[in-house]
PDB file of N, CA and C in Angstrom:
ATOM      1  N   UNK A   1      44.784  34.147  30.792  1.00  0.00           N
ATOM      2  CA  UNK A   1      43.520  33.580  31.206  1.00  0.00           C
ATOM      3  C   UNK A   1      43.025  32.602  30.147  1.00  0.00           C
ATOM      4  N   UNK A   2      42.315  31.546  30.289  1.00  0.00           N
ATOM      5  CA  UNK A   2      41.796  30.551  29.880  1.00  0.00           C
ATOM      6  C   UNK A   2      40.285  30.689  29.718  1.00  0.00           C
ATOM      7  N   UNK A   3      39.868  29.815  28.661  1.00  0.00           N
ATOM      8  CA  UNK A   3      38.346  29.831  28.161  1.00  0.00           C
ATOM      9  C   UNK A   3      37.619  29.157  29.645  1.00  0.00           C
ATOM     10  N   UNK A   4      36.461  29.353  29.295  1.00  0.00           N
ATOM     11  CA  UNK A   4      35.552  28.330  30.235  1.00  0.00           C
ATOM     12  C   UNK A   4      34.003  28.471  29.808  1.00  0.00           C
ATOM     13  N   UNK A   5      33.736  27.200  30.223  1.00  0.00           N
ATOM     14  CA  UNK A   5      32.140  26.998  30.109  1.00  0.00           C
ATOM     15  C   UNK A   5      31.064  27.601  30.827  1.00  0.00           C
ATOM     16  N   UNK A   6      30.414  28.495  30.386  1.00  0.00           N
ATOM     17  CA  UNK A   6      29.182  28.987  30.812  1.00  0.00           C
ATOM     18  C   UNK A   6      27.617  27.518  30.319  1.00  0.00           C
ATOM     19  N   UNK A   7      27.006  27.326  31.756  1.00  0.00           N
ATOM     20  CA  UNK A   7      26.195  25.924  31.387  1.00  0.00           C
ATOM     21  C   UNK A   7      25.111  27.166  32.117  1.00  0.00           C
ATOM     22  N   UNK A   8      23.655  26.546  30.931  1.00  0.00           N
ATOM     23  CA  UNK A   8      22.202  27.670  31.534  1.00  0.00           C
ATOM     24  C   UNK A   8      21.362  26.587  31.553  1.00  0.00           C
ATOM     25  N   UNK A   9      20.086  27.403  32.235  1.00  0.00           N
ATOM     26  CA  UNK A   9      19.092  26.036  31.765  1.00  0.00           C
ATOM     27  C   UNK A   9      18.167  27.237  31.434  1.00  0.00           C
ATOM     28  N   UNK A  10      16.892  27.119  29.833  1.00  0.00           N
ATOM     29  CA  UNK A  10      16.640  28.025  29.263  1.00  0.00           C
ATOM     30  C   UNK A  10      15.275  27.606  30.468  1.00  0.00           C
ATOM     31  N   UNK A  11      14.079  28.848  29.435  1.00  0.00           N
ATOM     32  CA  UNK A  11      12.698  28.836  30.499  1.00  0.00           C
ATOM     33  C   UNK A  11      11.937  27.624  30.296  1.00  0.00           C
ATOM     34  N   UNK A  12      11.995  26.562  29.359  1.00  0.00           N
ATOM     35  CA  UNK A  12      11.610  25.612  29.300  1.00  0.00           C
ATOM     36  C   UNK A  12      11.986  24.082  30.061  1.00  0.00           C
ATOM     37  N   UNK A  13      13.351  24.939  30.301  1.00  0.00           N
ATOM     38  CA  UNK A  13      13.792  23.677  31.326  1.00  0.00           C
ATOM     39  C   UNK A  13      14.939  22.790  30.794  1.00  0.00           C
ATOM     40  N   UNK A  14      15.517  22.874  29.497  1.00  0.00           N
ATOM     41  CA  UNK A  14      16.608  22.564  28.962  1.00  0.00           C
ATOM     42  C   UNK A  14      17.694  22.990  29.198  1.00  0.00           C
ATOM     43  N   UNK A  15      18.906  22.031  29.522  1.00  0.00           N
ATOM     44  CA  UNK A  15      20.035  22.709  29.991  1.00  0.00           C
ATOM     45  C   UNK A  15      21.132  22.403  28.811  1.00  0.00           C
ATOM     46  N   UNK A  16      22.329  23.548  28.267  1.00  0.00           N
ATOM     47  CA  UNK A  16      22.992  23.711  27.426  1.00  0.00           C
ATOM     48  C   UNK A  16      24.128  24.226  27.771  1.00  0.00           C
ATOM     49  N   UNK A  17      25.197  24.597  26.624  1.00  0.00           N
ATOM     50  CA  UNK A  17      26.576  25.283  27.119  1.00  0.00           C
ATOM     51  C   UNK A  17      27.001  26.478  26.011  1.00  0.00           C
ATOM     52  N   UNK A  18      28.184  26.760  26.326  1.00  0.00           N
ATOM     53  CA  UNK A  18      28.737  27.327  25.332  1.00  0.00           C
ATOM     54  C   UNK A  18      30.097  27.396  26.023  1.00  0.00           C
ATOM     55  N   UNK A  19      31.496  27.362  25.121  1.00  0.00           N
ATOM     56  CA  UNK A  19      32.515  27.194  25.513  1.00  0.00           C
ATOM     57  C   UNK A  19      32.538  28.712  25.219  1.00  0.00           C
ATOM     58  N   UNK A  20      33.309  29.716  25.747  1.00  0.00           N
ATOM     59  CA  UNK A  20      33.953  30.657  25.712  1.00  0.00           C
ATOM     60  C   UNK A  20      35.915  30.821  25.525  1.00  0.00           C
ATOM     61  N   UNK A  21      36.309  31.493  24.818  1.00  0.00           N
ATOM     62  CA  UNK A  21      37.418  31.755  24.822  1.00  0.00           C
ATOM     63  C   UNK A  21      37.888  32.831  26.132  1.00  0.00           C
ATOM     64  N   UNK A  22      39.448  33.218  26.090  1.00  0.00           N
ATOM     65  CA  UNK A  22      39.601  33.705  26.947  1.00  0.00           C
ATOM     66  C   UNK A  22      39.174  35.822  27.306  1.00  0.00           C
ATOM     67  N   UNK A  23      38.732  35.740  25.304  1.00  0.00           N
ATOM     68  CA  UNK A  23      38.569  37.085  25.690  1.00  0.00           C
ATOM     69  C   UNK A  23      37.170  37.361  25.866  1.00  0.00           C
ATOM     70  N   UNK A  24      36.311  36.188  26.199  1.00  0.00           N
ATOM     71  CA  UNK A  24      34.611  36.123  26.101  1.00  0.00           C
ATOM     72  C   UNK A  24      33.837  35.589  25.013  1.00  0.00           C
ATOM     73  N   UNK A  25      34.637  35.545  23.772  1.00  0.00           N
ATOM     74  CA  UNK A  25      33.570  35.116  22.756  1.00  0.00           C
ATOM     75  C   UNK A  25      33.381  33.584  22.714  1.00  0.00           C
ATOM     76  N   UNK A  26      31.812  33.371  22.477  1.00  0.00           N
ATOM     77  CA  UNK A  26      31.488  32.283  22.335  1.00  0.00           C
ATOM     78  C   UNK A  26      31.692  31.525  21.283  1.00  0.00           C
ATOM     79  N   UNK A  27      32.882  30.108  21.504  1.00  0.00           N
ATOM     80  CA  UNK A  27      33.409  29.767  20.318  1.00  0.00           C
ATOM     81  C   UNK A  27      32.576  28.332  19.665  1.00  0.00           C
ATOM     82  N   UNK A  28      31.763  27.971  21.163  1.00  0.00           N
ATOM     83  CA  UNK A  28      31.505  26.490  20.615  1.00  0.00           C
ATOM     84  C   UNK A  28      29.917  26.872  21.404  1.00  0.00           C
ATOM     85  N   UNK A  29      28.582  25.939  21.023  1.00  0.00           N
ATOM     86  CA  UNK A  29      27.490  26.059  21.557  1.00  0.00           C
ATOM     87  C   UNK A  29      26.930  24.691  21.359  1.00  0.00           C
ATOM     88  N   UNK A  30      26.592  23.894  22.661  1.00  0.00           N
ATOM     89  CA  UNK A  30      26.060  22.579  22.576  1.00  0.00           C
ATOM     90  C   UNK A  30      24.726  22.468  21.947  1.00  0.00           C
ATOM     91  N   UNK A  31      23.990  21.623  21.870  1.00  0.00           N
ATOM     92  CA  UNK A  31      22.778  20.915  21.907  1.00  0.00           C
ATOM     93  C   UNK A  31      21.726  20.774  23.247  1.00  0.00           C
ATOM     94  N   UNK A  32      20.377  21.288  23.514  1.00  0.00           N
ATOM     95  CA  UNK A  32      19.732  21.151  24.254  1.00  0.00           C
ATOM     96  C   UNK A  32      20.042  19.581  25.287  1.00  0.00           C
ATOM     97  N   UNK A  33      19.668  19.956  26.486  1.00  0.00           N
ATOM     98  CA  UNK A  33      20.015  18.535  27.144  1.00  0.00           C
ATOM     99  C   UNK A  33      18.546  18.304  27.884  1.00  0.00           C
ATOM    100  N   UNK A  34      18.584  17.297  28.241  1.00  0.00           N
ATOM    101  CA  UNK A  34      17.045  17.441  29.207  1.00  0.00           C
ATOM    102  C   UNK A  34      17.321  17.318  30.652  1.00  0.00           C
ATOM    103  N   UNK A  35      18.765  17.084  30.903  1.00  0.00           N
ATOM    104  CA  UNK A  35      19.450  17.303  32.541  1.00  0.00           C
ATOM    105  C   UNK A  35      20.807  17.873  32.557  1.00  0.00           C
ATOM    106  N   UNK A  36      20.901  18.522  34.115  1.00  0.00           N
ATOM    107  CA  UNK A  36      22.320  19.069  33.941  1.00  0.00           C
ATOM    108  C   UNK A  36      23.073  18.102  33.707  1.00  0.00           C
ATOM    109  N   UNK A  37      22.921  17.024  34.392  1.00  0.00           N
ATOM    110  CA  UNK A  37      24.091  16.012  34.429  1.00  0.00           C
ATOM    111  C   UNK A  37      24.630  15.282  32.758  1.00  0.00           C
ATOM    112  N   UNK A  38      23.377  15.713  32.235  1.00  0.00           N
ATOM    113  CA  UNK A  38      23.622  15.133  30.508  1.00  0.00           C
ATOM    114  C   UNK A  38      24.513  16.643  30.077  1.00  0.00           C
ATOM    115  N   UNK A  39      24.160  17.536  30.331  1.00  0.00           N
ATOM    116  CA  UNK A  39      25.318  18.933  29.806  1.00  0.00           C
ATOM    117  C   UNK A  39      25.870  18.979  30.282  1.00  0.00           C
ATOM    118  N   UNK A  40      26.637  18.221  31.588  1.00  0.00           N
ATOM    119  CA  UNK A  40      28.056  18.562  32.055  1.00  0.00           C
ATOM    120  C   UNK A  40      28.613  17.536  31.401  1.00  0.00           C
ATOM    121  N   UNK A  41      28.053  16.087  30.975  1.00  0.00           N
ATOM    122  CA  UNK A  41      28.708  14.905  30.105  1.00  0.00           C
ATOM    123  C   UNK A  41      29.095  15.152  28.473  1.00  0.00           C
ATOM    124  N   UNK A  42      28.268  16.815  28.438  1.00  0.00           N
ATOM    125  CA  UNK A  42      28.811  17.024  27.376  1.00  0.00           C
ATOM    126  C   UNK A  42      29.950  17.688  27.004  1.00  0.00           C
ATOM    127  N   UNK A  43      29.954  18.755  28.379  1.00  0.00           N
ATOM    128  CA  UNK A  43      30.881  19.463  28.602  1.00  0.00           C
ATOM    129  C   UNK A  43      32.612  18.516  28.823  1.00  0.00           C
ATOM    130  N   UNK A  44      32.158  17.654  29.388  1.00  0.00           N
ATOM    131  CA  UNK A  44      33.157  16.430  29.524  1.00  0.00           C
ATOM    132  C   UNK A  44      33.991  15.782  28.127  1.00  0.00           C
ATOM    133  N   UNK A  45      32.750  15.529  27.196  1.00  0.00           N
ATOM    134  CA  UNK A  45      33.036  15.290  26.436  1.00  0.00           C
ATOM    135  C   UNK A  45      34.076  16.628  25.227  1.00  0.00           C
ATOM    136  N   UNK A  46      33.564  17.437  25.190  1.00  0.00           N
ATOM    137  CA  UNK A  46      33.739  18.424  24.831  1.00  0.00           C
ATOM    138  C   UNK A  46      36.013  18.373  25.075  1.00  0.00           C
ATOM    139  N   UNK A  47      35.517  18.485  26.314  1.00  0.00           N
ATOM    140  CA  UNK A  47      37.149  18.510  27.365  1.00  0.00           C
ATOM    141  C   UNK A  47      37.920  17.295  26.037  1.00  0.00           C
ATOM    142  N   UNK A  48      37.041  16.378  26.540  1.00  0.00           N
ATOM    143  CA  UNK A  48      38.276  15.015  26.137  1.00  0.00           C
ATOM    144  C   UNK A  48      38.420  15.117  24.354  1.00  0.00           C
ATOM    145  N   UNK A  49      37.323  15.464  23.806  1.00  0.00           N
ATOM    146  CA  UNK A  49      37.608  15.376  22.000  1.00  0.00           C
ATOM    147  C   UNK A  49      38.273  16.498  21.628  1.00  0.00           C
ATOM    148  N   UNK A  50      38.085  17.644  22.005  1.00  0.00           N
ATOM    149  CA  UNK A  50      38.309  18.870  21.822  1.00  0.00           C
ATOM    150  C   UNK A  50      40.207  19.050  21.039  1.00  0.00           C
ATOM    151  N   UNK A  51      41.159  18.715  21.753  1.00  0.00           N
ATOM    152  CA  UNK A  51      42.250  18.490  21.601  1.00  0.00           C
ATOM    153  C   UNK A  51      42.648  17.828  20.176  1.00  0.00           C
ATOM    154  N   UNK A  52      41.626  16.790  19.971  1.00  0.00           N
ATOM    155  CA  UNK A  52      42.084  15.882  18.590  1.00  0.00           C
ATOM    156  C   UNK A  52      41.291  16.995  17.077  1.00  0.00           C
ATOM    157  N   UNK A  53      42.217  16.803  16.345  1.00  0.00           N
ATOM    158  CA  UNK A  53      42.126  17.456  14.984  1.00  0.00           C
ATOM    159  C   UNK A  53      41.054  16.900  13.975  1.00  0.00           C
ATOM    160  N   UNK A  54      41.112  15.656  14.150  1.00  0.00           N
ATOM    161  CA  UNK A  54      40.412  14.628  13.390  1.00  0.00           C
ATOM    162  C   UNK A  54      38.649  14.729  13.849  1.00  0.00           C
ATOM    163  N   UNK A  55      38.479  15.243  15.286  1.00  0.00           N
ATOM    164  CA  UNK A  55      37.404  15.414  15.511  1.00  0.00           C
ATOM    165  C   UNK A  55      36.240  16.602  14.859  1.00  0.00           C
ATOM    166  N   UNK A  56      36.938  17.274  14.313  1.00  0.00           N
ATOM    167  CA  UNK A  56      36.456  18.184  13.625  1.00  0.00           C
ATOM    168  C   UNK A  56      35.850  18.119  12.494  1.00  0.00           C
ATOM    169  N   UNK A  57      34.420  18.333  12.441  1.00  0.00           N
ATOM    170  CA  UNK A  57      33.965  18.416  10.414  1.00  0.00           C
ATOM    171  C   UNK A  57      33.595  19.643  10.050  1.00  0.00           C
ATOM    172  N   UNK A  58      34.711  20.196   9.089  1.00  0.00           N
ATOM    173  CA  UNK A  58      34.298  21.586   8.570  1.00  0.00           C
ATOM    174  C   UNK A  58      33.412  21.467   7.704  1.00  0.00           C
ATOM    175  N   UNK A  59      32.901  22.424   7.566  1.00  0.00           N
ATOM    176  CA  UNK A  59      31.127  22.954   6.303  1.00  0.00           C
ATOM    177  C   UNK A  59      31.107  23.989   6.114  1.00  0.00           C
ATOM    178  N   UNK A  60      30.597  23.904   4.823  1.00  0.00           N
ATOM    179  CA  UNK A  60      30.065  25.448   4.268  1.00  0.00           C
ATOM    180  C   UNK A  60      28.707  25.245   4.450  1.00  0.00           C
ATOM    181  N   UNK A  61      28.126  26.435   4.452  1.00  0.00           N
ATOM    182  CA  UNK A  61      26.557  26.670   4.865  1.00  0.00           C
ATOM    183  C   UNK A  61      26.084  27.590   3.579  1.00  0.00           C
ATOM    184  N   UNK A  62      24.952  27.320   2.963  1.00  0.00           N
ATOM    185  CA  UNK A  62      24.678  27.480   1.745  1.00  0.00           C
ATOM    186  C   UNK A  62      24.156  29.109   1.314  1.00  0.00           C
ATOM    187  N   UNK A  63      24.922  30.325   2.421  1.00  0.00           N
ATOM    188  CA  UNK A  63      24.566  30.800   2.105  1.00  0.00           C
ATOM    189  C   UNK A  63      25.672  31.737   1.892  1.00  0.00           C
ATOM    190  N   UNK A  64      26.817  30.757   1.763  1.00  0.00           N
ATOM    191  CA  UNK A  64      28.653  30.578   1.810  1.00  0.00           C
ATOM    192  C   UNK A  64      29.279  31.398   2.982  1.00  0.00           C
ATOM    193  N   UNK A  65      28.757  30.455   3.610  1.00  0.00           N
ATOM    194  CA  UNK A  65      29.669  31.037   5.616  1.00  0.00           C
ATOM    195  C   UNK A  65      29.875  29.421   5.668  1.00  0.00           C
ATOM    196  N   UNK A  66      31.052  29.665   6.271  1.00  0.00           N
ATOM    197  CA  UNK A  66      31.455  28.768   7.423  1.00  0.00           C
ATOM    198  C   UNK A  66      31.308  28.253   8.580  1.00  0.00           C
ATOM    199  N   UNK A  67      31.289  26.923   9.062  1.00  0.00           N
ATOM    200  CA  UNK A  67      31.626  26.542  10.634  1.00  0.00           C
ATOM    201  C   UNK A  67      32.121  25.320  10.525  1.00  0.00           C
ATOM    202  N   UNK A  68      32.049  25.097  12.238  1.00  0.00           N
ATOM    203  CA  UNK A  68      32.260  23.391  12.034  1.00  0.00           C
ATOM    204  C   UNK A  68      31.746  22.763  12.948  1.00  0.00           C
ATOM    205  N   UNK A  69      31.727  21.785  13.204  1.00  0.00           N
ATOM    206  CA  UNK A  69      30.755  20.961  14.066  1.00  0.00           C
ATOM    207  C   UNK A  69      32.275  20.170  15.084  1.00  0.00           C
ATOM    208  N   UNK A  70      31.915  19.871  16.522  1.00  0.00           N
ATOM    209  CA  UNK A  70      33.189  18.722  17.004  1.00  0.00           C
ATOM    210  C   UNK A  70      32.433  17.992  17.417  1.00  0.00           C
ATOM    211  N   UNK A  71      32.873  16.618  17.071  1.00  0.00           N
ATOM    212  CA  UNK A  71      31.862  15.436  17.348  1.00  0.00           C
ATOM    213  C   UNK A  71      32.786  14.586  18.020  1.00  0.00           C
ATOM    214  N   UNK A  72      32.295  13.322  18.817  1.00  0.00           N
ATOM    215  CA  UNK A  72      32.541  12.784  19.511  1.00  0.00           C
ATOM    216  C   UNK A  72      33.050  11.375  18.866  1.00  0.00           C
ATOM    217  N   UNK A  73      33.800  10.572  19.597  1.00  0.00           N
ATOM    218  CA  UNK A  73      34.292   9.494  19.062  1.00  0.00           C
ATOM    219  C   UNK A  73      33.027   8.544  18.393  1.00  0.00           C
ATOM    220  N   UNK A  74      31.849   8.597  18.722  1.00  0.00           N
ATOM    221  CA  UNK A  74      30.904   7.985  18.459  1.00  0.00           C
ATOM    222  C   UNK A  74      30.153   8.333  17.103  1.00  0.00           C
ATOM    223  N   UNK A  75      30.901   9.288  17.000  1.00  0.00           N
ATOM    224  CA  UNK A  75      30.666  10.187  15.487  1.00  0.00           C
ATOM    225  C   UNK A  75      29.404  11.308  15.943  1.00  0.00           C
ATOM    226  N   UNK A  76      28.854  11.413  16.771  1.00  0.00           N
ATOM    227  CA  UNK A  76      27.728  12.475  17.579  1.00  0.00           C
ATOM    228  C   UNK A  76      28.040  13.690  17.614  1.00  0.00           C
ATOM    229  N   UNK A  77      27.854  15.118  17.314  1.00  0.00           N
ATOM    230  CA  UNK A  77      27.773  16.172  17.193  1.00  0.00           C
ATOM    231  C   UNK A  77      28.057  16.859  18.861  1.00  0.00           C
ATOM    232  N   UNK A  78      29.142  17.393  19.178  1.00  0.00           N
ATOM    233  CA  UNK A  78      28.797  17.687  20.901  1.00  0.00           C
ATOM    234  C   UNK A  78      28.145  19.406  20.460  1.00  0.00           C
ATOM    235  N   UNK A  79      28.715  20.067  19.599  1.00  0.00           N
ATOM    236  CA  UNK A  79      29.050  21.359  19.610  1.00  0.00           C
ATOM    237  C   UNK A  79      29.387  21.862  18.117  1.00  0.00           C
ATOM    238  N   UNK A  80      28.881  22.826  18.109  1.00  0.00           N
ATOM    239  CA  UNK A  80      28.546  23.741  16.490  1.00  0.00           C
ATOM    240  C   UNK A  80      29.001  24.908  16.765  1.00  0.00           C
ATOM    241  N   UNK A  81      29.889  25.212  15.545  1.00  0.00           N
ATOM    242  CA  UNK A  81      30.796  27.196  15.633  1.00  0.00           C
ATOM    243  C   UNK A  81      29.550  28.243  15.489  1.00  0.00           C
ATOM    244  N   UNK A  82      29.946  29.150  15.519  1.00  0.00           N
ATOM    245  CA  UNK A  82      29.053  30.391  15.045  1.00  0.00           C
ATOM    246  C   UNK A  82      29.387  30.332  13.387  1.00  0.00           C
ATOM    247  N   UNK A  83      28.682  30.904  12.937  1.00  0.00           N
ATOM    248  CA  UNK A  83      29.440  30.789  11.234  1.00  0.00           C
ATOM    249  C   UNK A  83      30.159  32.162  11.519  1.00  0.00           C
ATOM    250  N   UNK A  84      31.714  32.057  10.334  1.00  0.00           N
ATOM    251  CA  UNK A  84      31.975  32.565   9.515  1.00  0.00           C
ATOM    252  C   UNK A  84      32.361  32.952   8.062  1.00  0.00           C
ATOM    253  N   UNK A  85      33.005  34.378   7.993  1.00  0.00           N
ATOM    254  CA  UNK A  85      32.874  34.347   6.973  1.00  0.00           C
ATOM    255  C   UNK A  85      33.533  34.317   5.945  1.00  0.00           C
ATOM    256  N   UNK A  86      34.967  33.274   6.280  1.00  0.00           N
ATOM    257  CA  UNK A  86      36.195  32.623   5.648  1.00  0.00           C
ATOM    258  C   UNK A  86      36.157  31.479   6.123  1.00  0.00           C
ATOM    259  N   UNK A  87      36.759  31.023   5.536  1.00  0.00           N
ATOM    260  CA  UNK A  87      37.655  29.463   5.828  1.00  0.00           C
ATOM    261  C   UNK A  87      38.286  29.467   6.653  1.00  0.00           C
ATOM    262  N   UNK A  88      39.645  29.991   6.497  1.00  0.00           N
ATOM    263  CA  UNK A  88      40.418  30.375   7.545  1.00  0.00           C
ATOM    264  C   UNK A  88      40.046  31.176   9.144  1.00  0.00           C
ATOM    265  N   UNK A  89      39.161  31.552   8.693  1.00  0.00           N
ATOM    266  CA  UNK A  89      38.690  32.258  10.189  1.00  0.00           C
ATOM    267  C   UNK A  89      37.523  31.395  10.928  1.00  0.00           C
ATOM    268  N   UNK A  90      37.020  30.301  10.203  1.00  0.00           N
ATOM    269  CA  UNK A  90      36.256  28.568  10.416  1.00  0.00           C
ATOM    270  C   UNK A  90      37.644  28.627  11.453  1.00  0.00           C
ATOM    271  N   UNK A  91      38.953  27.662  10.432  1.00  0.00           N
ATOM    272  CA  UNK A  91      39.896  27.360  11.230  1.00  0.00           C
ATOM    273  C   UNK A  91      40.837  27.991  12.418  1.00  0.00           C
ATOM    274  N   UNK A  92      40.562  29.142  12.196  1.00  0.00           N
ATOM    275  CA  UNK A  92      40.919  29.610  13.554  1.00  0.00           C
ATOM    276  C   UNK A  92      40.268  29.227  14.628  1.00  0.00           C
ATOM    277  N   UNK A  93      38.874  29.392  14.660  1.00  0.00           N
ATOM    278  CA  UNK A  93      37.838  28.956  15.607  1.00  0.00           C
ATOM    279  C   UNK A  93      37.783  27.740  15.985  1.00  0.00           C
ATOM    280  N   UNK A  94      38.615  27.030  14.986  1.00  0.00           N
ATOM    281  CA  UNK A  94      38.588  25.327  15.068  1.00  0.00           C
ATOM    282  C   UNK A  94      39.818  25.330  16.431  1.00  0.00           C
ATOM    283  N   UNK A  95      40.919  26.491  15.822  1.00  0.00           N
ATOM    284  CA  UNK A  95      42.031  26.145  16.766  1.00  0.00           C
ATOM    285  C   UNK A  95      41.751  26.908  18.112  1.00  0.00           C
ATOM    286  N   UNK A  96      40.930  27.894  17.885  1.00  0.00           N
ATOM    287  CA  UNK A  96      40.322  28.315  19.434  1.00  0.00           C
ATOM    288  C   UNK A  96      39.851  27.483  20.455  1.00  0.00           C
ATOM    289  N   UNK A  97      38.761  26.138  20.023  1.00  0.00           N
ATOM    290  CA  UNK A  97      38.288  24.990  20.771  1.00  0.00           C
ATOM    291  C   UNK A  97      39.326  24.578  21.225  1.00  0.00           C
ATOM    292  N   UNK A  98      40.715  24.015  20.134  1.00  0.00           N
ATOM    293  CA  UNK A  98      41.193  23.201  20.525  1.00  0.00           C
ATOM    294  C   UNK A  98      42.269  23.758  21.644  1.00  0.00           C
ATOM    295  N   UNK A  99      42.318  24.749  21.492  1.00  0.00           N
ATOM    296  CA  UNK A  99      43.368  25.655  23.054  1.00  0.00           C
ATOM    297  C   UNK A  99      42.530  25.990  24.070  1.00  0.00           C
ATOM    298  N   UNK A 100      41.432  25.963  23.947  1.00  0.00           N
ATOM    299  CA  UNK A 100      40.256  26.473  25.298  1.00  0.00           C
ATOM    300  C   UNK A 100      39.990  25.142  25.847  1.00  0.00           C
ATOM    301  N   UNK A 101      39.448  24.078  24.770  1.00  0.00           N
ATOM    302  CA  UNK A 101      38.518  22.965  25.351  1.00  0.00           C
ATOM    303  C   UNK A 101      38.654  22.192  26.392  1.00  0.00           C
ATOM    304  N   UNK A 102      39.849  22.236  26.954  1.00  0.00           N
ATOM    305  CA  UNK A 102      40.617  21.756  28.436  1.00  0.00           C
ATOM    306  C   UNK A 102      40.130  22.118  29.466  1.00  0.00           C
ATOM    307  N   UNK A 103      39.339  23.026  29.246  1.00  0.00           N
ATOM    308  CA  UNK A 103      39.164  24.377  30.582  1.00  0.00           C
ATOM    309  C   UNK A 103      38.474  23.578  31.153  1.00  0.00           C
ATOM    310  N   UNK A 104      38.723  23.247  32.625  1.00  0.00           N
ATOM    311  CA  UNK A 104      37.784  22.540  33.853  1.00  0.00           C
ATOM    312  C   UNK A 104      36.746  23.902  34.306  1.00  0.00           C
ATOM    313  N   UNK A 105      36.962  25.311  34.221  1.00  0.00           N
ATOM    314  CA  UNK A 105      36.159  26.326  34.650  1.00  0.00           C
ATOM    315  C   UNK A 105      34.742  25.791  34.159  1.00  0.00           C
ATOM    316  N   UNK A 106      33.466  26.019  35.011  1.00  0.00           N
ATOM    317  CA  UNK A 106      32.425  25.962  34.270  1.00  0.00           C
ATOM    318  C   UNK A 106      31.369  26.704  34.949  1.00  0.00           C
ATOM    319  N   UNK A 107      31.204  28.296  34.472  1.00  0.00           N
ATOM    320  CA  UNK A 107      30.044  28.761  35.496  1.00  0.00           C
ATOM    321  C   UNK A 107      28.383  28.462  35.004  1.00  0.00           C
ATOM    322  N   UNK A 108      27.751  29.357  36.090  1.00  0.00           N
ATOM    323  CA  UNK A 108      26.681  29.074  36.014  1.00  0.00           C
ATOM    324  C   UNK A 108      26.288  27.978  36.184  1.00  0.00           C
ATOM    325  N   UNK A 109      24.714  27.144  35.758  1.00  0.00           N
ATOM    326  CA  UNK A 109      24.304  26.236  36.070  1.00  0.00           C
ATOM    327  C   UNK A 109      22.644  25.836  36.048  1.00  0.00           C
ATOM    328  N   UNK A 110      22.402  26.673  36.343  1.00  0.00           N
ATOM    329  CA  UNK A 110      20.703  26.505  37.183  1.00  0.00           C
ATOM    330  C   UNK A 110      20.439  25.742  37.741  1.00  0.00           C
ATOM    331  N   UNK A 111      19.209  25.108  38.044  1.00  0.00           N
ATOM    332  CA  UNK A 111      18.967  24.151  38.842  1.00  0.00           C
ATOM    333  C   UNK A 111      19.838  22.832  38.869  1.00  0.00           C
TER     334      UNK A 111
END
């Protein structure tokens, strides 16, 4: 089984994502959108960068955890990891996107 996108829209009316892997955990989490159609373009986006290596900027977070951010050819942020709490387990998560991020699945939705 394959990852897929769960897309919500919160109580304020913002719609967002999160990529899931195949055993449920949430590997990637977008940025607020102000329409679905802007979070499925992200989700899109997501699809098409996801694959490239180069798209990736790893970070430490100052309270020494890990993540990484995948940004878009435009240099734009689509999606941010959960932190952890190695390097190597950053890069695993890096290589989790990049084997899930294909996934056309996308539930949910809201309005």
């Amino acid at each position: 089984m394959a990852g897929w996108y769960e897309l919500h829209q919160n109580e304020k009316g913002k719609f967002s994502f999160v990529l899931k892997a195949a055993n449920g955990e949430v590997i990637l989490r977008s940025e607020g959108y102000e329409t679905r159609a802007s979070a499925e373009n992200g989700i899109a986006s997501v699809q098409k960068n996801s694959p490239n290596a180069a798209s990736y900027e790893r970070s430490d977070a100052t309270d020494g955890r890990f993540f990484f951010n995948l940004k878009a050819a435009n240099h734009q942020v689509i999606g941010t990891s959960q932190m952890y709490k190695s390097a190597a387990s950053r890069d695993a998560g890096i290589e989790s996107v990049r084997s899930n991020g294909h996934s056309e699945v996308v539930k949910g939705g809201g309005a």
